[in-house]
Protein backbone atom coordinates (compact mmCIF):
# COMPACT_ATOMS: atom_id res chain seq x y z
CA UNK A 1 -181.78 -128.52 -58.73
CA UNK A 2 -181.11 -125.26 -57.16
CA UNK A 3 -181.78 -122.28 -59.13
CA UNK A 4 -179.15 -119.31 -58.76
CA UNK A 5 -181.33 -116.68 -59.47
CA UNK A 6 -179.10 -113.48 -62.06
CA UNK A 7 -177.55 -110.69 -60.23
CA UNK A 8 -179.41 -107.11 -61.03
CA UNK A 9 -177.48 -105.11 -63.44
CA UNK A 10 -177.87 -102.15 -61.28
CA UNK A 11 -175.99 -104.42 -58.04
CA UNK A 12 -172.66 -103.39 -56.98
CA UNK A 13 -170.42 -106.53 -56.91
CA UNK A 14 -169.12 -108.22 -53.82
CA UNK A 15 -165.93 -106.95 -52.80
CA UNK A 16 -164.07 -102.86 -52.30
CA UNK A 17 -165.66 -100.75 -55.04
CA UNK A 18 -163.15 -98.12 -56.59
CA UNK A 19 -164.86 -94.88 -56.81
CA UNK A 20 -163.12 -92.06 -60.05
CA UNK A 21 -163.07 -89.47 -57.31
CA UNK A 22 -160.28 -92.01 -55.68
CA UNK A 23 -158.80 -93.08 -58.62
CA UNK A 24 -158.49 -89.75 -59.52
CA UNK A 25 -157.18 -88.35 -56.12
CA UNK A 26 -154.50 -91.44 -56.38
CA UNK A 27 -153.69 -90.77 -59.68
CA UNK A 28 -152.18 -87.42 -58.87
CA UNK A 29 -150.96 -87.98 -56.20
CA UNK A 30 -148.81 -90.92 -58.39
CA UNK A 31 -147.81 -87.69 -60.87
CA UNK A 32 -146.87 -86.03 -58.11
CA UNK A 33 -144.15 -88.63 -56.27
CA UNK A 34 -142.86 -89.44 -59.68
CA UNK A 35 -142.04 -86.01 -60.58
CA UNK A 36 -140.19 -85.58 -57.05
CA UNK A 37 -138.43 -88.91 -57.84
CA UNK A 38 -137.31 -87.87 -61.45
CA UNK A 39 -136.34 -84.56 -59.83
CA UNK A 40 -134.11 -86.66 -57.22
CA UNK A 41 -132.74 -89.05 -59.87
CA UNK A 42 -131.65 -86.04 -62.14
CA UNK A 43 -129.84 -84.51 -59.10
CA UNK A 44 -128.13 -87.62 -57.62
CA UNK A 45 -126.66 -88.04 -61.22
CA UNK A 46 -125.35 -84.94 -61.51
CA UNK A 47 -123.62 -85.78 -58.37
CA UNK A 48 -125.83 -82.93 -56.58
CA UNK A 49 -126.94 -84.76 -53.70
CA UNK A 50 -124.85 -83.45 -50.95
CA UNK A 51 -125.34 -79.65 -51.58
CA UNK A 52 -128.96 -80.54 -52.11
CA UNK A 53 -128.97 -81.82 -48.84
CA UNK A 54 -127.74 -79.15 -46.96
CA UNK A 55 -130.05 -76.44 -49.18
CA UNK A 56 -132.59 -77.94 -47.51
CA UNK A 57 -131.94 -79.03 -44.12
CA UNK A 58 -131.45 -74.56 -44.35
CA UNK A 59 -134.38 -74.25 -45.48
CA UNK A 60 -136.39 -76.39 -43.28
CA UNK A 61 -134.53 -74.55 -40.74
CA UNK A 62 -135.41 -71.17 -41.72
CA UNK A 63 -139.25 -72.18 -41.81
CA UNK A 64 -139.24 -73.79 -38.07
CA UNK A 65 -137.79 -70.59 -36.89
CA UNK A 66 -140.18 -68.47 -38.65
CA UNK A 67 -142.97 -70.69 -37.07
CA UNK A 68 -141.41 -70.69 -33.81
CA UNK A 69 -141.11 -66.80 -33.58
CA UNK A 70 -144.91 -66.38 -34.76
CA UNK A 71 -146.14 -68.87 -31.57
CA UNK A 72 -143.93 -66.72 -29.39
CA UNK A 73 -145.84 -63.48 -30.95
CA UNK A 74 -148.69 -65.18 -30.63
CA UNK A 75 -149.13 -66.92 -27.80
CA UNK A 76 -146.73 -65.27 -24.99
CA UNK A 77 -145.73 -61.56 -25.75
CA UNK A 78 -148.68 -60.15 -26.79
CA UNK A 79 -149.01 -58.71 -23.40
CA UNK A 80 -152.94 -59.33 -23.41
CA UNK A 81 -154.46 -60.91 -19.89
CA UNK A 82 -157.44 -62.83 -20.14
CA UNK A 83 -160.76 -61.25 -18.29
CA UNK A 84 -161.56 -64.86 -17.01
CA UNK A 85 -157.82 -64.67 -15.32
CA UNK A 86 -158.03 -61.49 -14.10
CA UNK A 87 -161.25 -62.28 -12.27
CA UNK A 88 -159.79 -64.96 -10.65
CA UNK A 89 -157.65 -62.85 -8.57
CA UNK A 90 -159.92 -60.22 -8.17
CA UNK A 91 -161.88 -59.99 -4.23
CA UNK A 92 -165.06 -59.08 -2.56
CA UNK A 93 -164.58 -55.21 -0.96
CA UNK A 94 -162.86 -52.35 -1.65
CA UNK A 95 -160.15 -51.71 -3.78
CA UNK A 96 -156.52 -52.20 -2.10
CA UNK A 97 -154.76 -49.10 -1.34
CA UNK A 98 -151.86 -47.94 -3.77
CA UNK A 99 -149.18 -46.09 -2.24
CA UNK A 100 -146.43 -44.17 -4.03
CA UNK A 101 -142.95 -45.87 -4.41
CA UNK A 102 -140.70 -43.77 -1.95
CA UNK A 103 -136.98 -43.06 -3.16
CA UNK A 104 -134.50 -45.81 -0.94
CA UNK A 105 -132.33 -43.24 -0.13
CA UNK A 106 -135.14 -41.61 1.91
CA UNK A 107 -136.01 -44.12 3.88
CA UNK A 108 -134.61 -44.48 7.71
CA UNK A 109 -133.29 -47.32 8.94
CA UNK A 110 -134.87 -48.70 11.99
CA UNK A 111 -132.90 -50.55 14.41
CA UNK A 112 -133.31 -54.07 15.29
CA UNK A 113 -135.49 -54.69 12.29
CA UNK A 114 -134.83 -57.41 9.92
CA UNK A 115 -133.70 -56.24 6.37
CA UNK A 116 -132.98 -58.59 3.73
CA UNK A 117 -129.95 -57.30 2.38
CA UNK A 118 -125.69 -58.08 1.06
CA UNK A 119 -123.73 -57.69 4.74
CA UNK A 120 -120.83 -54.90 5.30
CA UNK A 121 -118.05 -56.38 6.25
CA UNK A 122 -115.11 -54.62 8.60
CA UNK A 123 -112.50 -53.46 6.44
CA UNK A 124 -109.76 -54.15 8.50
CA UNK A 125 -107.00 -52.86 6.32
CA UNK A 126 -108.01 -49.20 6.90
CA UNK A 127 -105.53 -46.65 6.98
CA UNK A 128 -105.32 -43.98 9.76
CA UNK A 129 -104.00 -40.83 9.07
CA UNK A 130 -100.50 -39.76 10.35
CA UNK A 131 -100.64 -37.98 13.31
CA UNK A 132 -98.81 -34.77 13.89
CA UNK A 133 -95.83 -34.59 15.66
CA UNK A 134 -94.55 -31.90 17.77
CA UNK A 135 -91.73 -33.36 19.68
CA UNK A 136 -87.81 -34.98 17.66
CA UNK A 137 -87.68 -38.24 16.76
CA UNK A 138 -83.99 -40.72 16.24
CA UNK A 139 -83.79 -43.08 13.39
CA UNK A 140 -80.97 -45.40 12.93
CA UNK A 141 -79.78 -45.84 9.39
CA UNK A 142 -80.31 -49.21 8.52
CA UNK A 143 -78.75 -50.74 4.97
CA UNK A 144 -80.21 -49.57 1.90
CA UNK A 145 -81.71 -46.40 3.42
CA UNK A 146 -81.43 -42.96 1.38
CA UNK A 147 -82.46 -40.02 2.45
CA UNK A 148 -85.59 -40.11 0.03
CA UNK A 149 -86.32 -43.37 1.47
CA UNK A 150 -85.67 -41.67 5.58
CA UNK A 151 -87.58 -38.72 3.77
CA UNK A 152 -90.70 -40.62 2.88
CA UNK A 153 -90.87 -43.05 6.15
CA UNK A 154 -91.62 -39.93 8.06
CA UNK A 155 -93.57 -37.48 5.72
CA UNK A 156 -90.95 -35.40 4.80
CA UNK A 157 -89.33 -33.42 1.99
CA UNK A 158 -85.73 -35.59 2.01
CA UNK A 159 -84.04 -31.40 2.42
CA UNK A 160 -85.34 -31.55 6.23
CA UNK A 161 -83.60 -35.00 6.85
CA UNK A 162 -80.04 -32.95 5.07
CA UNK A 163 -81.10 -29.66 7.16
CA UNK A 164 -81.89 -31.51 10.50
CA UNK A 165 -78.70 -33.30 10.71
CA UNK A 166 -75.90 -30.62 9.06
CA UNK A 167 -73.05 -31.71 11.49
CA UNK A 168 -73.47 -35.64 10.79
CA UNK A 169 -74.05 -34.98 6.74
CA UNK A 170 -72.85 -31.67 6.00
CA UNK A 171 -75.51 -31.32 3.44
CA UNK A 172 -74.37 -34.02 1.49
CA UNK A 173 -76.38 -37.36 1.04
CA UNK A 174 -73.63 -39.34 0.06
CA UNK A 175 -72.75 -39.16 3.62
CA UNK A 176 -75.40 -41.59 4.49
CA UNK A 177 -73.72 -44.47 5.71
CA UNK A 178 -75.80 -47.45 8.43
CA UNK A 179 -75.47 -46.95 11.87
CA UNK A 180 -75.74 -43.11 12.01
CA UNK A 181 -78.54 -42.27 14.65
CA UNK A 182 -80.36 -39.22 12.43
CA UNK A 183 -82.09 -36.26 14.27
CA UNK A 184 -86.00 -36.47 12.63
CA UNK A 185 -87.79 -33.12 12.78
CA UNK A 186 -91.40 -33.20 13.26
CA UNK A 187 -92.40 -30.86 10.55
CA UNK A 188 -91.06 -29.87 7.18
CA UNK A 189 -88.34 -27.06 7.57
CA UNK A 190 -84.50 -26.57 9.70
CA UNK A 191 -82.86 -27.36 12.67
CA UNK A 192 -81.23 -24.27 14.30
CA UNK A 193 -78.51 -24.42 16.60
CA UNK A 194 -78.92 -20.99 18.14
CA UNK A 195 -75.56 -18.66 18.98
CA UNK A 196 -74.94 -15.91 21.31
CA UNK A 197 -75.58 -12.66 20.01
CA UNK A 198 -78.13 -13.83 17.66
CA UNK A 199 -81.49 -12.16 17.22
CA UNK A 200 -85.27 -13.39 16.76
CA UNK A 201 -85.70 -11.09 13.47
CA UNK A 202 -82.35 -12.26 11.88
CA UNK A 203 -82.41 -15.45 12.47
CA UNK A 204 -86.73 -15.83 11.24
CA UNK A 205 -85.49 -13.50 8.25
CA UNK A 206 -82.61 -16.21 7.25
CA UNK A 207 -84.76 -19.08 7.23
CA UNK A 208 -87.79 -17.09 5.14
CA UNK A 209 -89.94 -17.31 7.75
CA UNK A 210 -91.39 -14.81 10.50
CA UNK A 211 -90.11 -14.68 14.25
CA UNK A 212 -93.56 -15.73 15.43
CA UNK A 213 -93.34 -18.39 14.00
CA UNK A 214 -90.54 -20.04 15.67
CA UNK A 215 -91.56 -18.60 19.26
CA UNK A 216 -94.86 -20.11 18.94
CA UNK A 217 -94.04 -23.87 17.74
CA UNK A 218 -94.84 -26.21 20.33
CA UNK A 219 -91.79 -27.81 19.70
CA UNK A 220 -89.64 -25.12 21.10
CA UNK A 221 -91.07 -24.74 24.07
CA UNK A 222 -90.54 -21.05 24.44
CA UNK A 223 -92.19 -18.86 26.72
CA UNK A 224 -93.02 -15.51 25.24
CA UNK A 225 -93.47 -13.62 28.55
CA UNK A 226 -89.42 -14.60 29.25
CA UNK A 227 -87.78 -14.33 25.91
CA UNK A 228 -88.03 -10.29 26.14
CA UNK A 229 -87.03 -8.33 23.45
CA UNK A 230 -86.74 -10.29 20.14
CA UNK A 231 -83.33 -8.88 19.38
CA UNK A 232 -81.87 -9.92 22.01
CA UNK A 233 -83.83 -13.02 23.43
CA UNK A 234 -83.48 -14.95 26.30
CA UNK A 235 -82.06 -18.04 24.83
CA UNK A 236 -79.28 -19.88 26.04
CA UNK A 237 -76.42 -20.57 23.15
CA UNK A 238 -76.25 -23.80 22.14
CA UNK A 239 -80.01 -24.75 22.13
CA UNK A 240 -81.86 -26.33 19.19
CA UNK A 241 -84.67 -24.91 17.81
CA UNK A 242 -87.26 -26.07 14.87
CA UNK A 243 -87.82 -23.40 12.32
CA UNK A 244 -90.93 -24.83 11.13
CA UNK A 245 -91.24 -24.48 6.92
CA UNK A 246 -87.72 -22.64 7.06
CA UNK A 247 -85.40 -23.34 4.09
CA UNK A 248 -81.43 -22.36 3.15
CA UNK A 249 -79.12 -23.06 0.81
CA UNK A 250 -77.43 -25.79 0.95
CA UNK A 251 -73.22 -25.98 1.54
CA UNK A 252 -71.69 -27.46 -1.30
CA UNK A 253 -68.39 -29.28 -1.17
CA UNK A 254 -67.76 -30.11 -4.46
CA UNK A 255 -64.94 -28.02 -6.23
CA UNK A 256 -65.62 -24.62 -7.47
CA UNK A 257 -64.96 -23.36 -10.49
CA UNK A 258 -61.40 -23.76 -11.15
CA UNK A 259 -59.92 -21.68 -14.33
CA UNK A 260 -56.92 -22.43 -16.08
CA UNK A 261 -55.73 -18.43 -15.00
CA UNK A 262 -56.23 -19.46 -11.12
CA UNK A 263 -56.55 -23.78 -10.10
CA UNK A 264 -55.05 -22.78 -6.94
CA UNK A 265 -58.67 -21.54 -5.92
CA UNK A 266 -59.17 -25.17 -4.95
CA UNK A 267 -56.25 -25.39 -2.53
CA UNK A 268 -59.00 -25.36 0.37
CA UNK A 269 -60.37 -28.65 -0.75
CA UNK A 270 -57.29 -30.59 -0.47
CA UNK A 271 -53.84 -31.74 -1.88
CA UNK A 272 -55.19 -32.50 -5.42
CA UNK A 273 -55.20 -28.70 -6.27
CA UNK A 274 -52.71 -27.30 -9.07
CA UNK A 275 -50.39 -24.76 -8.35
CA UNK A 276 -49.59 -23.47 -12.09
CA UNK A 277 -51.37 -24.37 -15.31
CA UNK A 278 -50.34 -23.53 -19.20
CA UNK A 279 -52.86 -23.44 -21.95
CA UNK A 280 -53.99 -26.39 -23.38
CA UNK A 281 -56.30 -27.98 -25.78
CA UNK A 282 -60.40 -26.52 -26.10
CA UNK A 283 -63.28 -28.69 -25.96
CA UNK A 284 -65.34 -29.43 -28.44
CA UNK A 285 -68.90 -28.66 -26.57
CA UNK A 286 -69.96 -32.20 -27.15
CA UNK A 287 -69.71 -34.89 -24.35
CA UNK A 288 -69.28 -38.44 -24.32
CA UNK A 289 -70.05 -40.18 -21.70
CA UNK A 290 -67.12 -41.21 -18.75
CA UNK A 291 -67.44 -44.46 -17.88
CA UNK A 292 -68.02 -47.77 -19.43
CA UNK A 293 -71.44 -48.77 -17.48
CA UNK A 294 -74.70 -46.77 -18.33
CA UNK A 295 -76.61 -47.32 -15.19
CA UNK A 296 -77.25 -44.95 -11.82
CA UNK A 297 -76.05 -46.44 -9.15
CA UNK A 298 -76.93 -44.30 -5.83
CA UNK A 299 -78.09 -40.74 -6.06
CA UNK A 300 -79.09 -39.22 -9.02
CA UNK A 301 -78.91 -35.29 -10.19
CA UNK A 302 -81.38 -33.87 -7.17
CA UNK A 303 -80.70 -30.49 -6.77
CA UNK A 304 -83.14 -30.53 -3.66
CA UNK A 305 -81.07 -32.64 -1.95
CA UNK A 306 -77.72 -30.69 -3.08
CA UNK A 307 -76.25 -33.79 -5.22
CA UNK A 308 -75.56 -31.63 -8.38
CA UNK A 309 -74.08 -34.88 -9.93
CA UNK A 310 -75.30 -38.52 -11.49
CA UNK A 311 -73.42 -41.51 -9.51
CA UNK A 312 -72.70 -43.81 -12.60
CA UNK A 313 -72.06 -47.48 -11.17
CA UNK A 314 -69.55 -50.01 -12.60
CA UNK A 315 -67.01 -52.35 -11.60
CA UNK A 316 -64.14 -51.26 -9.35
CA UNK A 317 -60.90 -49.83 -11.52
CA UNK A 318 -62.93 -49.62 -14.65
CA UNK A 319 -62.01 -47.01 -16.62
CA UNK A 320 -63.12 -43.43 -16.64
CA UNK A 321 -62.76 -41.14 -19.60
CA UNK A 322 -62.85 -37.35 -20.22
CA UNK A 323 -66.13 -36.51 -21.46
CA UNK A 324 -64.57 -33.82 -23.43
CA UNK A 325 -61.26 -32.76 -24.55
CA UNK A 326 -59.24 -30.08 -22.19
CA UNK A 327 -56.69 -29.49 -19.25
CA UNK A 328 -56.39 -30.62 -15.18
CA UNK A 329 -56.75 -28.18 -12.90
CA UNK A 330 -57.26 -30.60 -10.21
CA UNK A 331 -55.56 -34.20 -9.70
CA UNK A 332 -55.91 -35.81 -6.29
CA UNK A 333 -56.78 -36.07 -2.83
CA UNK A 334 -60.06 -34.23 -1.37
CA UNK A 335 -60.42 -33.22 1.82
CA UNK A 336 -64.68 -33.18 1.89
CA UNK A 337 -65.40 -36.70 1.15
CA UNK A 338 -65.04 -37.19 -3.12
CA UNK A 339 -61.56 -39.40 -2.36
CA UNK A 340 -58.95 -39.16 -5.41
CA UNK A 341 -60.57 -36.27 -7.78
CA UNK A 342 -60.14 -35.01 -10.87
CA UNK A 343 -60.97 -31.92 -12.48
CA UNK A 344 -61.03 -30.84 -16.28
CA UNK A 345 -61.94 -27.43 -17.71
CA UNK A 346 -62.60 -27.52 -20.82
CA UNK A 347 -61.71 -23.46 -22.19
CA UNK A 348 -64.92 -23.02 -23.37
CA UNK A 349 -67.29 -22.44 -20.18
CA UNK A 350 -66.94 -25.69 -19.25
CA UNK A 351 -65.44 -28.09 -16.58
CA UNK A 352 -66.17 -31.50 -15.45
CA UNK A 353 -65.08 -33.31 -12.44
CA UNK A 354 -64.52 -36.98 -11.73
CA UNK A 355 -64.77 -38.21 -7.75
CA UNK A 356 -63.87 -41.47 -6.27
CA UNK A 357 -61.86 -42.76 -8.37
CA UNK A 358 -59.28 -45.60 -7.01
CA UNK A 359 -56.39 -44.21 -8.99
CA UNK A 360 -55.51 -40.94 -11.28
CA UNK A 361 -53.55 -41.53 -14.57
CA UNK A 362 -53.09 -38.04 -15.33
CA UNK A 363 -51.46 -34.49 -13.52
CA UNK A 364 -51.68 -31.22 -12.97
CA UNK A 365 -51.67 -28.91 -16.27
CA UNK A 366 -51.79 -31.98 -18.98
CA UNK A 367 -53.76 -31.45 -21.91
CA UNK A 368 -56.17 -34.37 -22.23
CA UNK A 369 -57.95 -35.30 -25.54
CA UNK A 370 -61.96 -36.54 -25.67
CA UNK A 371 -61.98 -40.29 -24.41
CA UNK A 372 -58.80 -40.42 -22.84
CA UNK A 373 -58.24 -42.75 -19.33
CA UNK A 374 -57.98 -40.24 -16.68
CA UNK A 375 -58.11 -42.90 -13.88
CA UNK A 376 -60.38 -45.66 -12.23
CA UNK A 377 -63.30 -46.15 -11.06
CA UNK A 378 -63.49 -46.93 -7.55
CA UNK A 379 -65.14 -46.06 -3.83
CA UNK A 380 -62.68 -43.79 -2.25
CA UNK A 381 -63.33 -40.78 0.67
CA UNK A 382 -67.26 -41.25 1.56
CA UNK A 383 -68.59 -43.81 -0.79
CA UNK A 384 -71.02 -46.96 0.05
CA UNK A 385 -69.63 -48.64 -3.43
CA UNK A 386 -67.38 -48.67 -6.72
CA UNK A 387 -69.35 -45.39 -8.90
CA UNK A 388 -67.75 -42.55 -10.46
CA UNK A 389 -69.44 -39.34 -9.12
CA UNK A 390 -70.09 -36.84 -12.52
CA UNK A 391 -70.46 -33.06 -12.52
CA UNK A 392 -70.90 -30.95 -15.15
CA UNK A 393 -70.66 -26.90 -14.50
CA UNK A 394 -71.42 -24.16 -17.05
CA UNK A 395 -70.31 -20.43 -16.88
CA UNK A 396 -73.70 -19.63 -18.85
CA UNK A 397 -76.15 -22.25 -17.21
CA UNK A 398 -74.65 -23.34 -13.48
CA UNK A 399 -74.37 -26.68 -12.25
CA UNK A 400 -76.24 -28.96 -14.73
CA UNK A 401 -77.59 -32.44 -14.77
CA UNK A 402 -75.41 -34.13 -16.65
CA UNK A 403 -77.52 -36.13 -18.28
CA UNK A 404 -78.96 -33.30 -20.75
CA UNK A 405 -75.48 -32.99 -22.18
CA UNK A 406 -73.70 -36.33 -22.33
CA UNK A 407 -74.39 -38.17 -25.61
């Protein structure tokens, strides 16, 4: 028989050996996941889970960001560079030269030398200046012109375009109709048809400007050596000459002031003027405004241009109201271009006057009340549509625009 001979007492067995270092280790580590799970279990029921959830997800979060901003510290901006690195790039000889950054606007370009750089363009929008003019220009009226839009074409104040053409406009825009062939001065300032018996000083002293300055204009073409003495110049009647920068007033056609003592005053301006007027009602200071239609159609209140009126558009025989209570002194016809007319004063300073109009509902000396129909609105004498041209004139303040007053 074989003899198994007895295992040592102090032999390990055959087989993995559990050591109480492990068994401790594993035993906590055991506690540990069962106190996580307990943890878990309480908070799932609760019904916790989902806010639990997103606590942590913050949390975790929160700590890779953290980590991610000390490696960044760290590693990449601490603005250190490693010897070993710099040595690399470092070379046998003598230090390179270091030369002191110049400022770019000081350095010259050199022709034919390649630059690097963002390419200028040709602008070929650019805008030339306006040349000056010495010598009269025509212009044509076409539709829709004004004489602020004439004006502005040609660099002008729109009073030279009224000044350089007096016997085709008479001073008054409203003349502007297409077709007219319009003298264009080339400067700012009057046209001057000169007359015998005219003198140099008078003429310069009329337009606010001195005699020198007309002789001398290129424009005129004057010889100084032949004109002789300046009272009495050498200049044939009839010429034209540009009074550069020269202003006058301008000659108004609208109706002057007409009192209830005296409408016959206006008998120069046509049939429409009143012989004999009694004493009627007094305004009330207020004004309302004539016409149904709110808008400006034409030429406003431009005193530069002489229009001491508002044009108020509207359809043709709408009716037109007195702005204020009062009495005719004029009722029809004129003679200067305003077509049927009708004036009111008012007996207080006042008087308004109502132009174009297609028909007049009302005559000489009748007392009309605020709001009344005098007539309708229309496009008679020299008008380029239906509008009811407005003035308003003051004994304190003048002709006024009528739209400071009217309510």
């Amino acid at each position: 028989m074989i003899e198994i001979p007895p295992t040592p007492a102090n032999d390990q067995p055959d087989g993995p050996v559990l050591k109480e270092d492990s068994i401790s280790e594993n035993s906590t580590e055991n506690e540990t996941i069962s106190v996580w799970l307990l943890i878990w279990q309480k908070i799932e029921r609760r019904g916790w889970t989902d806010p639990a959830m997103r606590i942590g997800t913050g949390v975790a979060t929160i700590i890779l960001l953290l980590i991610a901003t000390w490696v960044m510290n760290s590693f990449f901006l601490s603005g250190t560079v490693n010897n070993l690195q710099k040595a690399d790039y470092q070379r046998e000889g003598p230090e390179p030269t270091v030369f002191p950054i110049a400022n770019p606007a000081s350095i010259a370009f050199i022709p034919n030398t390649p630059v690097e750089s963002i390419p200028r363009f040709i602008d070929s929008h650019t805008s030339l200046p306006i040349k000056p003019r010495s010598e009269i220009e025509r212009y044509t009226v076409e539709k829709g012109d004004t004489i602020f839009s004439i004006a502005s074409k040609f660099n002008l104040r729109p009073q030279t375009i009224l000044w350089g053409n007096y016997e085709i406009l008479a001073d008054n825009p409203a003349y502007l109709t297409p077709g007219q062939e319009l003298t264009i001065l080339p400067v700012d300032g009057v046209y001057h048809q000169w007359h015998a018996g005219e003198g140099l000083n008078g003429v310069a002293k009329f337009y606010g400007v001195s005699p020198d300055t007309i002789v001398d204009y290129p424009g005129n073409k004057l010889d100084r050596a032949s004109l002789g003495d300046f009272a009495n110049p050498n200049i044939e009647p009839g010429r034209m000459l540009i009074v550069p920068g020269g202003q006058r007033e301008f000659v108004v056609w609208s109706a002057p002031r007409i009192t209830r003592s005296d409408p016959a005053v206006a008998k120069i301006y046509g049939p429409g003027a009143c012989v004999g007027v009694v004493d009627g009602l007094i305004g009330s200071g207020i004004f309302l405004w004539p016409a149904p239609d709110r808008f400006i159609s034409g030429y406003d209140y431009s005193p530069e241009t002489g229009h001491y009126a508002i044009d108020i558009g509207g359809q043709l025989n709408n009716g037109v109201f007195a702005a204020d209570s009062g009495v005719i002194v004029y009722a029809g016809w004129n003679d200067f271009g305003y077509g049927n007319v009708v004036v009111i004063d008012h007996g207080n300073g006042w008087q308004t006057l109502y132009a174009h109009l297609s028909s007049i509902s009302v005559t000489c000396g009748q007392s009309v009340s605020q709001g009344q129909v005098i007539g309708l609105l229309g496009s008679t004498g020299r008008s380029s549509g239906p509008h009811l041209h407005f003035e308003m004139r003051s004994d304190l303040y003048g002709r006024v625009n009528p739209k400071d007053f009217l309510q």
